[in-house]
C-alpha atoms as a PDB file:
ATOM      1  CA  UNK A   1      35.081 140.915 104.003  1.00  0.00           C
ATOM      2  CA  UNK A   2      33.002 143.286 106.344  1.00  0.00           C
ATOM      3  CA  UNK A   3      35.032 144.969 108.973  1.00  0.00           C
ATOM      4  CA  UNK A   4      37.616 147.849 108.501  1.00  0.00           C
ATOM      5  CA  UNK A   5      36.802 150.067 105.811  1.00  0.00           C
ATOM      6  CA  UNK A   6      39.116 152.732 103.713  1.00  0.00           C
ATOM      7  CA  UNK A   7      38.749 155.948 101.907  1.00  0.00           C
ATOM      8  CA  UNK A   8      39.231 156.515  98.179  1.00  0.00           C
ATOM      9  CA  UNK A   9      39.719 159.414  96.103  1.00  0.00           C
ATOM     10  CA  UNK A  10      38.102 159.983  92.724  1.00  0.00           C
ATOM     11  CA  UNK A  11      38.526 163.030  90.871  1.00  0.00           C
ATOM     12  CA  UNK A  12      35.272 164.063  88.883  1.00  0.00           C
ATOM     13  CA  UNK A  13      34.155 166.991  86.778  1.00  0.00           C
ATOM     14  CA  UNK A  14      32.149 169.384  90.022  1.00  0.00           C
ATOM     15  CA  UNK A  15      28.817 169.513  87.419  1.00  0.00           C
ATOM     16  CA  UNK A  16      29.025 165.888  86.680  1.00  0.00           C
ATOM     17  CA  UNK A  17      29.410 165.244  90.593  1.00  0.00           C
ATOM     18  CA  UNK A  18      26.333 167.724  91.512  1.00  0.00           C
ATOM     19  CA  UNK A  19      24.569 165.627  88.770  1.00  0.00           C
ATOM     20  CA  UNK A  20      25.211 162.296  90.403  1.00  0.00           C
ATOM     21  CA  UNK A  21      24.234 163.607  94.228  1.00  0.00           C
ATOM     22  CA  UNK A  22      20.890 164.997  92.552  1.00  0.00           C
ATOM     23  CA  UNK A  23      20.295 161.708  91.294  1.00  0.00           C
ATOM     24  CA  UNK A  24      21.936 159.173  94.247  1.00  0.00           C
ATOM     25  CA  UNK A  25      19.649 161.366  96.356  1.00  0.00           C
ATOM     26  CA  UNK A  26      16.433 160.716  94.289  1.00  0.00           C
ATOM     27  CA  UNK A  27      17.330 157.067  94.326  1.00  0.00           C
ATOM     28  CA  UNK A  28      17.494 157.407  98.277  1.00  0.00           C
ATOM     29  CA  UNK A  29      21.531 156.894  99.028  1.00  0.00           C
ATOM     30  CA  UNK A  30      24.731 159.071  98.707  1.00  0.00           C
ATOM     31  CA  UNK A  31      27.748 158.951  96.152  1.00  0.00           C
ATOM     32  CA  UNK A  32      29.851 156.498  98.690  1.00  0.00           C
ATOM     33  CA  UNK A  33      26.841 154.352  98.709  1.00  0.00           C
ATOM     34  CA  UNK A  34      26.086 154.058  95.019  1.00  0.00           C
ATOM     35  CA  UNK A  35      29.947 153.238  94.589  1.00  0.00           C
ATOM     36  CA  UNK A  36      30.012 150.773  96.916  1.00  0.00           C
ATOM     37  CA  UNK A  37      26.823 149.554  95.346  1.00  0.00           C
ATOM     38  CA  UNK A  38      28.842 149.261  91.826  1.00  0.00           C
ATOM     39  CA  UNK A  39      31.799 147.677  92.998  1.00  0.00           C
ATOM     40  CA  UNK A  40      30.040 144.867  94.406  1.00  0.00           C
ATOM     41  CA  UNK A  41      28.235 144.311  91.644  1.00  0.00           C
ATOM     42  CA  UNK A  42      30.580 144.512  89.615  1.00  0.00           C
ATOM     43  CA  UNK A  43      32.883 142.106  91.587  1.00  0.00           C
ATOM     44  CA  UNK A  44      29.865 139.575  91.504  1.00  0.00           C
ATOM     45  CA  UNK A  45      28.695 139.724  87.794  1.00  0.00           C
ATOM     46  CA  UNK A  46      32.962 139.942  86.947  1.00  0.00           C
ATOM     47  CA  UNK A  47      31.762 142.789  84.423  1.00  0.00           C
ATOM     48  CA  UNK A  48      30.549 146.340  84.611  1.00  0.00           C
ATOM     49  CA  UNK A  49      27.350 145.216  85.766  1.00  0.00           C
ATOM     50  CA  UNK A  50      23.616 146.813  85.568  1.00  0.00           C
ATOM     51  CA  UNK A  51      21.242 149.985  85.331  1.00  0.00           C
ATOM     52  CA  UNK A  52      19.783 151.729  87.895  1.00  0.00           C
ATOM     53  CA  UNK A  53      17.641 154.516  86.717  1.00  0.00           C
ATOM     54  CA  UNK A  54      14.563 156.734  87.550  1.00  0.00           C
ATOM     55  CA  UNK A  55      13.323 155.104  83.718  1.00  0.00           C
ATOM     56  CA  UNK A  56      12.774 158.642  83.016  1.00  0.00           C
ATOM     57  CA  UNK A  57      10.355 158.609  79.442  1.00  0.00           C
ATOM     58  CA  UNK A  58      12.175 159.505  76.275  1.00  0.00           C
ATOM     59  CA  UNK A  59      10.607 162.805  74.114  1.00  0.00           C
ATOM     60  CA  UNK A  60       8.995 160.661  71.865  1.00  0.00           C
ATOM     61  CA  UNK A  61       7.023 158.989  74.853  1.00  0.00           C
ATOM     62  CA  UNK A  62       6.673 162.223  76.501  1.00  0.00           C
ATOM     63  CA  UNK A  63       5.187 163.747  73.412  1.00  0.00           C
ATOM     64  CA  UNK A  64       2.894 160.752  73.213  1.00  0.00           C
ATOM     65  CA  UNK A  65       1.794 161.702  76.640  1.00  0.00           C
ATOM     66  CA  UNK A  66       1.231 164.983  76.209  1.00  0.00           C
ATOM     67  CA  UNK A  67      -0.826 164.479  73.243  1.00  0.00           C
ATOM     68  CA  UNK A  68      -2.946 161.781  75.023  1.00  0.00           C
ATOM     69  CA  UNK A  69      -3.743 164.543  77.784  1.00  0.00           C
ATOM     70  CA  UNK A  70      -4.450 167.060  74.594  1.00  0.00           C
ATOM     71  CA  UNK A  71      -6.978 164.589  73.424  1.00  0.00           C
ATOM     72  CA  UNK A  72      -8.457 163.422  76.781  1.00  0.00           C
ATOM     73  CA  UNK A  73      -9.179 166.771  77.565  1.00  0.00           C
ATOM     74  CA  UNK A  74     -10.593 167.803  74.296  1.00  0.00           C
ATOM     75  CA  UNK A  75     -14.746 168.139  74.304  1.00  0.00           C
ATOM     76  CA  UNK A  76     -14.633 167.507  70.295  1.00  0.00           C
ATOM     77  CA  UNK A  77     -12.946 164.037  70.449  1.00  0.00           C
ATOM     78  CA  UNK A  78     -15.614 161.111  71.065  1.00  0.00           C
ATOM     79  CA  UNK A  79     -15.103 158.760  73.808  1.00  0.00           C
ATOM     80  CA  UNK A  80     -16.610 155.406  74.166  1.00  0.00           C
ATOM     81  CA  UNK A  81     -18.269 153.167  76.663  1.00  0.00           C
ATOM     82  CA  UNK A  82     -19.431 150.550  74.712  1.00  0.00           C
ATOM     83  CA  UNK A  83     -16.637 148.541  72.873  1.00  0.00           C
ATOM     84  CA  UNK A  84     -18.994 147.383  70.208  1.00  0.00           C
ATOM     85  CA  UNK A  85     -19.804 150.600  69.017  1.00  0.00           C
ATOM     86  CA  UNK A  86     -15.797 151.400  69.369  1.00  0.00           C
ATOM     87  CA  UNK A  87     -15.473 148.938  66.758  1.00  0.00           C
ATOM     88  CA  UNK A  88     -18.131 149.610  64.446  1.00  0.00           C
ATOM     89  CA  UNK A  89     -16.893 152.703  64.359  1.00  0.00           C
ATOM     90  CA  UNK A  90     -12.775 151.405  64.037  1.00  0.00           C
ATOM     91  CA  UNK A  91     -14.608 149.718  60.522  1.00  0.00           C
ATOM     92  CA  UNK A  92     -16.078 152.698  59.202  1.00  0.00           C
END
């Protein structure tokens, strides 16, 4: 299977193409390599196979962040040390 290689040509939408570099480059490879990546894959799952991804958060969970850094920094909200006064607290 290794051995002589050959080139392909894809035709692809020049923004969608600077999108995928930008990405294949974050994920440490180039286009060729990602679509080499794919087609084996692919030819040993016999399906369109998997997801590789930065798992960038959603805006819900980014929200969620950002509010947890709004309260973490905020002198008015009380913090504990002591679980069992967390929870007697939690009751009240």
């Amino acid at each position: 299977m290794a051995g002589s290689t050959t080139n392909i040509s894809i035709r692809m939408d020049a923004d969608l193409k600077a999108q995928a570099d930008t990405l294949f480059n974050e994920l440490g490879m180039n286009l060729s390599t990602a679509f080499n990546i794919f087609v084996r894959q692919s030819l040993r799952e016999g399906r369109i196979p998997f997801d590789v991804s930065l798992n960038r958060p959603n805006a819900e969970t980014i929200a969620a962040m950002q509010e947890a850094e709004r309260i973490a920094k905020d002198p008015n909200v009380k913090g504990y040390t002591d679980m069992p006064q967390l929870f007697a607290d939690l009751d009240t």
